[in-house]
C-alpha atoms as a PDB file:
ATOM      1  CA  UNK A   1     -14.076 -10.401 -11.543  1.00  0.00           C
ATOM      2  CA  UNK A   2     -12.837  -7.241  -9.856  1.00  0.00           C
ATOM      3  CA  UNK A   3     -11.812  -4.294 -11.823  1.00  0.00           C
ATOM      4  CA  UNK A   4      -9.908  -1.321  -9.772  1.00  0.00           C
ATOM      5  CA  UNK A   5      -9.722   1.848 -11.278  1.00  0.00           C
ATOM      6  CA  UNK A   6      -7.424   4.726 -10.229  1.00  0.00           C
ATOM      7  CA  UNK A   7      -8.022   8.290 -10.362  1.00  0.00           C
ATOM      8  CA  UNK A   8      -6.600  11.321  -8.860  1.00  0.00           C
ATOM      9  CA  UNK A   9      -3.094  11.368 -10.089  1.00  0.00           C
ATOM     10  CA  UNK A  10      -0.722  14.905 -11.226  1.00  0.00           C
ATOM     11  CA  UNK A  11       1.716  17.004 -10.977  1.00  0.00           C
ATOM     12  CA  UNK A  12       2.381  19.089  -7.326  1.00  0.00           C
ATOM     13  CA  UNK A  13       4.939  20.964  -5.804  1.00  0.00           C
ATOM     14  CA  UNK A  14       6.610  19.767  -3.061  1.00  0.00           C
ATOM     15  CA  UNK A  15       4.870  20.358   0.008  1.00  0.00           C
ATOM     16  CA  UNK A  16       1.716  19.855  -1.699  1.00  0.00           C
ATOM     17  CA  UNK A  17      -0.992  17.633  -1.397  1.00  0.00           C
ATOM     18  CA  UNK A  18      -2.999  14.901  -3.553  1.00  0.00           C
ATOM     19  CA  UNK A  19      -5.781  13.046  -3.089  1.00  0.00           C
ATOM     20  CA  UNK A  20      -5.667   9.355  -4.812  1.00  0.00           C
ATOM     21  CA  UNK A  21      -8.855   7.236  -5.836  1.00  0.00           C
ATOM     22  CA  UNK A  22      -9.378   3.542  -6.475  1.00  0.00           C
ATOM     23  CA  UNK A  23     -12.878   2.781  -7.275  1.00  0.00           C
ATOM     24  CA  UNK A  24     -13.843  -1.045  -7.520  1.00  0.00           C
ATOM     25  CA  UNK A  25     -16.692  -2.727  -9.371  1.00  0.00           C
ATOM     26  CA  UNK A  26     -17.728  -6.444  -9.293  1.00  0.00           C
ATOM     27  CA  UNK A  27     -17.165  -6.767  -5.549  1.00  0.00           C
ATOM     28  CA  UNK A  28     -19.323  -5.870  -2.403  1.00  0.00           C
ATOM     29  CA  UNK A  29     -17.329  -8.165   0.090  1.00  0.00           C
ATOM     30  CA  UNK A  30     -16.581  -6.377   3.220  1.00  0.00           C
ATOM     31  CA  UNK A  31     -13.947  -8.674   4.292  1.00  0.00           C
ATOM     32  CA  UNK A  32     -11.097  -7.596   1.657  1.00  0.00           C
ATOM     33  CA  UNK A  33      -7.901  -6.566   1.806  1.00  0.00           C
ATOM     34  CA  UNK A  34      -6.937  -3.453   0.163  1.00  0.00           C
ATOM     35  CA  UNK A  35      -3.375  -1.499  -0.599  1.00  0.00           C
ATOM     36  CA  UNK A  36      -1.621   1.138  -2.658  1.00  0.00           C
ATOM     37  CA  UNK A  37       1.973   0.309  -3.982  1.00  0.00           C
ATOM     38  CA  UNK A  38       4.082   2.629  -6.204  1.00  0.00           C
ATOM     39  CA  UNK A  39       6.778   2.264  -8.532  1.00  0.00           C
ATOM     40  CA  UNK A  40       8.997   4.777 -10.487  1.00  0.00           C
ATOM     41  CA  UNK A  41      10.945   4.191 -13.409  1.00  0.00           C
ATOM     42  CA  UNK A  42      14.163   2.103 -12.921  1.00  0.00           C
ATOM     43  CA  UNK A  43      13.325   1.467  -8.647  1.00  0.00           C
ATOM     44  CA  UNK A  44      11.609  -1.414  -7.355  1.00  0.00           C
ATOM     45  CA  UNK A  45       8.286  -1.200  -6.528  1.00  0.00           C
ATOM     46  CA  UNK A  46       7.462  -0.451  -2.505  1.00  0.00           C
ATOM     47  CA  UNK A  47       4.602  -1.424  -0.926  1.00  0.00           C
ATOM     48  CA  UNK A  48       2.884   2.221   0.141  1.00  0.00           C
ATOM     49  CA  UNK A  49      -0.685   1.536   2.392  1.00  0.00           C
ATOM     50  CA  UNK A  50      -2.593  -0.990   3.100  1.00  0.00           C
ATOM     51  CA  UNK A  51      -6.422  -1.191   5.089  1.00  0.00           C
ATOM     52  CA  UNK A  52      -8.691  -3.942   6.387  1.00  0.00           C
ATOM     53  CA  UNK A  53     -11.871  -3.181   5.268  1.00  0.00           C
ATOM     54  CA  UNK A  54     -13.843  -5.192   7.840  1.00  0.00           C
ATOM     55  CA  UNK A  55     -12.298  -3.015  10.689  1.00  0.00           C
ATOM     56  CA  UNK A  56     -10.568  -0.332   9.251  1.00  0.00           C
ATOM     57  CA  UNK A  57      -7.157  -1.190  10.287  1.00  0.00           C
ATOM     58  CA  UNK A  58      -4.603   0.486   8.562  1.00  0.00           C
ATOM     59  CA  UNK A  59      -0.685   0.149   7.841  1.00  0.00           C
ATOM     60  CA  UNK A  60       2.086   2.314   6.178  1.00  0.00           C
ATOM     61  CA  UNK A  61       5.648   2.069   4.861  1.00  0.00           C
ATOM     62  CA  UNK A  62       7.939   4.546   6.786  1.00  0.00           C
ATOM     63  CA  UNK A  63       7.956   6.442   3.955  1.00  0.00           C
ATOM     64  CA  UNK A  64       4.826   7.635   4.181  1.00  0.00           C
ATOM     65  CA  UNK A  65       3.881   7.522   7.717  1.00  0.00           C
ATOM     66  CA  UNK A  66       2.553  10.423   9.000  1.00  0.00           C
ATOM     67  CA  UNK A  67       1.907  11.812   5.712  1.00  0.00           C
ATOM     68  CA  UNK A  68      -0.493   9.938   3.955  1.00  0.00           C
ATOM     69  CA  UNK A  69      -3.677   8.242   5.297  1.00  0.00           C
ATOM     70  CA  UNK A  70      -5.388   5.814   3.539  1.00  0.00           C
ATOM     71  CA  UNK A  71      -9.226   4.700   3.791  1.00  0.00           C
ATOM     72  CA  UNK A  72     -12.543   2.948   2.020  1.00  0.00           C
ATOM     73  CA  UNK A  73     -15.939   4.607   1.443  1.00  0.00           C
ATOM     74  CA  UNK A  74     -18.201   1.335   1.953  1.00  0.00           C
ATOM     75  CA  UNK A  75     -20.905   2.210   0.276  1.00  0.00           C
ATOM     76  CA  UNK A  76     -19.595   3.734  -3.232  1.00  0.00           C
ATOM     77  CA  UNK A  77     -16.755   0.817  -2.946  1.00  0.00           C
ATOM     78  CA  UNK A  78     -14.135   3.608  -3.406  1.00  0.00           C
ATOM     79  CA  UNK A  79     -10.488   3.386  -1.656  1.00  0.00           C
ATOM     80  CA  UNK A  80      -8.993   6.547  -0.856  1.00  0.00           C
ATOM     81  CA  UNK A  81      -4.918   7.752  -0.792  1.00  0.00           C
ATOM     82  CA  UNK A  82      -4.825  11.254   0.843  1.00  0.00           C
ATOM     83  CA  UNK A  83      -0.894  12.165   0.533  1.00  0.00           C
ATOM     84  CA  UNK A  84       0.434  15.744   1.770  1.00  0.00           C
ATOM     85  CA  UNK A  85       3.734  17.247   2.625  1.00  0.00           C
ATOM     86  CA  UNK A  86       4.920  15.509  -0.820  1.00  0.00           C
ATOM     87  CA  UNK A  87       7.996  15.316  -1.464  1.00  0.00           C
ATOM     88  CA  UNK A  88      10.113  14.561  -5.053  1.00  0.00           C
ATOM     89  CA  UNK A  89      10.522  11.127  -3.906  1.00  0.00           C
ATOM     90  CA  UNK A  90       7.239  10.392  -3.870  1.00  0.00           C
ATOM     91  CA  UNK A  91       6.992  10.768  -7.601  1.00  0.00           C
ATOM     92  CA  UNK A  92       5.756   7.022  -9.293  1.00  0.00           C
ATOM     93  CA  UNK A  93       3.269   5.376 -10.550  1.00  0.00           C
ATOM     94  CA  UNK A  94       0.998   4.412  -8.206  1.00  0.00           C
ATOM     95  CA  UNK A  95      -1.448   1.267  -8.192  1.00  0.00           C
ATOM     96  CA  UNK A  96      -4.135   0.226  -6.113  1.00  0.00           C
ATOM     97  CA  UNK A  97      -4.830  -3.223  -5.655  1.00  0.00           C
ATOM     98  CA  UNK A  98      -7.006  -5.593  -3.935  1.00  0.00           C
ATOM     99  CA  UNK A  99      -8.054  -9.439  -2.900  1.00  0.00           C
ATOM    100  CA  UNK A 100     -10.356 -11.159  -0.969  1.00  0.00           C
ATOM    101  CA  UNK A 101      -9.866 -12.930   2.534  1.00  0.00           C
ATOM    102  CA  UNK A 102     -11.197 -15.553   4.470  1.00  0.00           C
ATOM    103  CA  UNK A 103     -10.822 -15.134   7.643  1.00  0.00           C
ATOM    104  CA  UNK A 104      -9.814 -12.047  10.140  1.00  0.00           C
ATOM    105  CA  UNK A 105      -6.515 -10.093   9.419  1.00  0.00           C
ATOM    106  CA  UNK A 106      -5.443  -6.751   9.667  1.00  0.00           C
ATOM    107  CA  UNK A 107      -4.045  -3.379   8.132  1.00  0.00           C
ATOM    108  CA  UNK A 108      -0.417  -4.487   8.712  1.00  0.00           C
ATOM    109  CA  UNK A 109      -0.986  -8.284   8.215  1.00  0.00           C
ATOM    110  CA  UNK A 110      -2.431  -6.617   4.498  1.00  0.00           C
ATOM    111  CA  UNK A 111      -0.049  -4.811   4.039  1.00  0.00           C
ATOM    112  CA  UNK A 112       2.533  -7.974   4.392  1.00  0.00           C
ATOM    113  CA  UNK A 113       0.462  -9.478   1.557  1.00  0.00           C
ATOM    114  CA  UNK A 114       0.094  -6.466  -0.486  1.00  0.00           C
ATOM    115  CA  UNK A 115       2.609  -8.032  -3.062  1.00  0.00           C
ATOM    116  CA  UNK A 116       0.118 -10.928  -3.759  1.00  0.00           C
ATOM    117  CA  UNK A 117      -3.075  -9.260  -4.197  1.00  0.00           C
ATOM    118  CA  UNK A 118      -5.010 -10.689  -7.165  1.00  0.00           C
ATOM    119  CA  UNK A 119      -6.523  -7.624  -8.556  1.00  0.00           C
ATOM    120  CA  UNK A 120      -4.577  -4.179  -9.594  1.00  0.00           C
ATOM    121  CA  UNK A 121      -5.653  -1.185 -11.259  1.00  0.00           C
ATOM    122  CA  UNK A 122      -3.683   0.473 -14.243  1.00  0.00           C
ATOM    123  CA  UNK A 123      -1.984   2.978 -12.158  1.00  0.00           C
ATOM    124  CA  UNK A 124      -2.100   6.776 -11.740  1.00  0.00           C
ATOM    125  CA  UNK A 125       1.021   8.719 -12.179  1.00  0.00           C
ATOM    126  CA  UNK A 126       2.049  11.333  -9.595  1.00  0.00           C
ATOM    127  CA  UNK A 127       4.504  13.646  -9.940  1.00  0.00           C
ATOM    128  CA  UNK A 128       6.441  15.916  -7.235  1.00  0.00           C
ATOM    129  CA  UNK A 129       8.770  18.987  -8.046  1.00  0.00           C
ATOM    130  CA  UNK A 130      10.937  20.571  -6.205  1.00  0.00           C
END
């Protein structure tokens, strides 16, 4: 079973920067799909980042492009959010999540099947003044 656990969450100014952590346990396959998503109270959620772990690929909402990167630390199985120039918007609850995949895809082709990942963390809240 995978567990995901975030980390990293707070409160910023706009224009400031956060750095968002997702660190799994009970998994050491390299061919996985991983993704943040957000949601704040009373929106729907939105789909955020998504990587390919097996190459790296990467793929963003247009939201976020250009702001935040996303990536995965092999070896201590950690997934990384780095978000800067934040804005108020950006304030949610943010999840990572996660799922295994046979076959070869790709950061966007995760990202398409970011809704029906299998394993989710609890969420880190982020917050973003004005």
């Amino acid at each position: 079973e995978v567990q995901l656990v975030e980390s990293g969450g707070g409160s910023v100014q706009a224009g400031g920067s956060l750095r968002l952590s997702c660190a799994a346990s009970g998994d050491s396959d390299s061919n996985k799909c991983m993704g943040w998503f957000r949601q704040a109270p009373g929106k729907e959620r939105e789909d955020v980042a998504a990587i390919y772990t097996a190459d790296g690929s990467t793929y963003f909402a247009a939201s976020v492009k250009g702001r935040f990167t996303i990536s995965e630390d092999n070896a201590n199985n950690t997934m990384y959010l780095q978000m800067t120039s934040l804005k108020p918007e950006d304030t949610a609850m943010y999840y990572c999540a996660a799922d295994r995949m046979g076959g070869r895809y790709s950061g966007s082709r995760c990202y398409d099947l970011l809704f029906s990942f299998r394993y989710r963390g609890q969420g880190t809240q982020v917050t973003v003044s004005a």
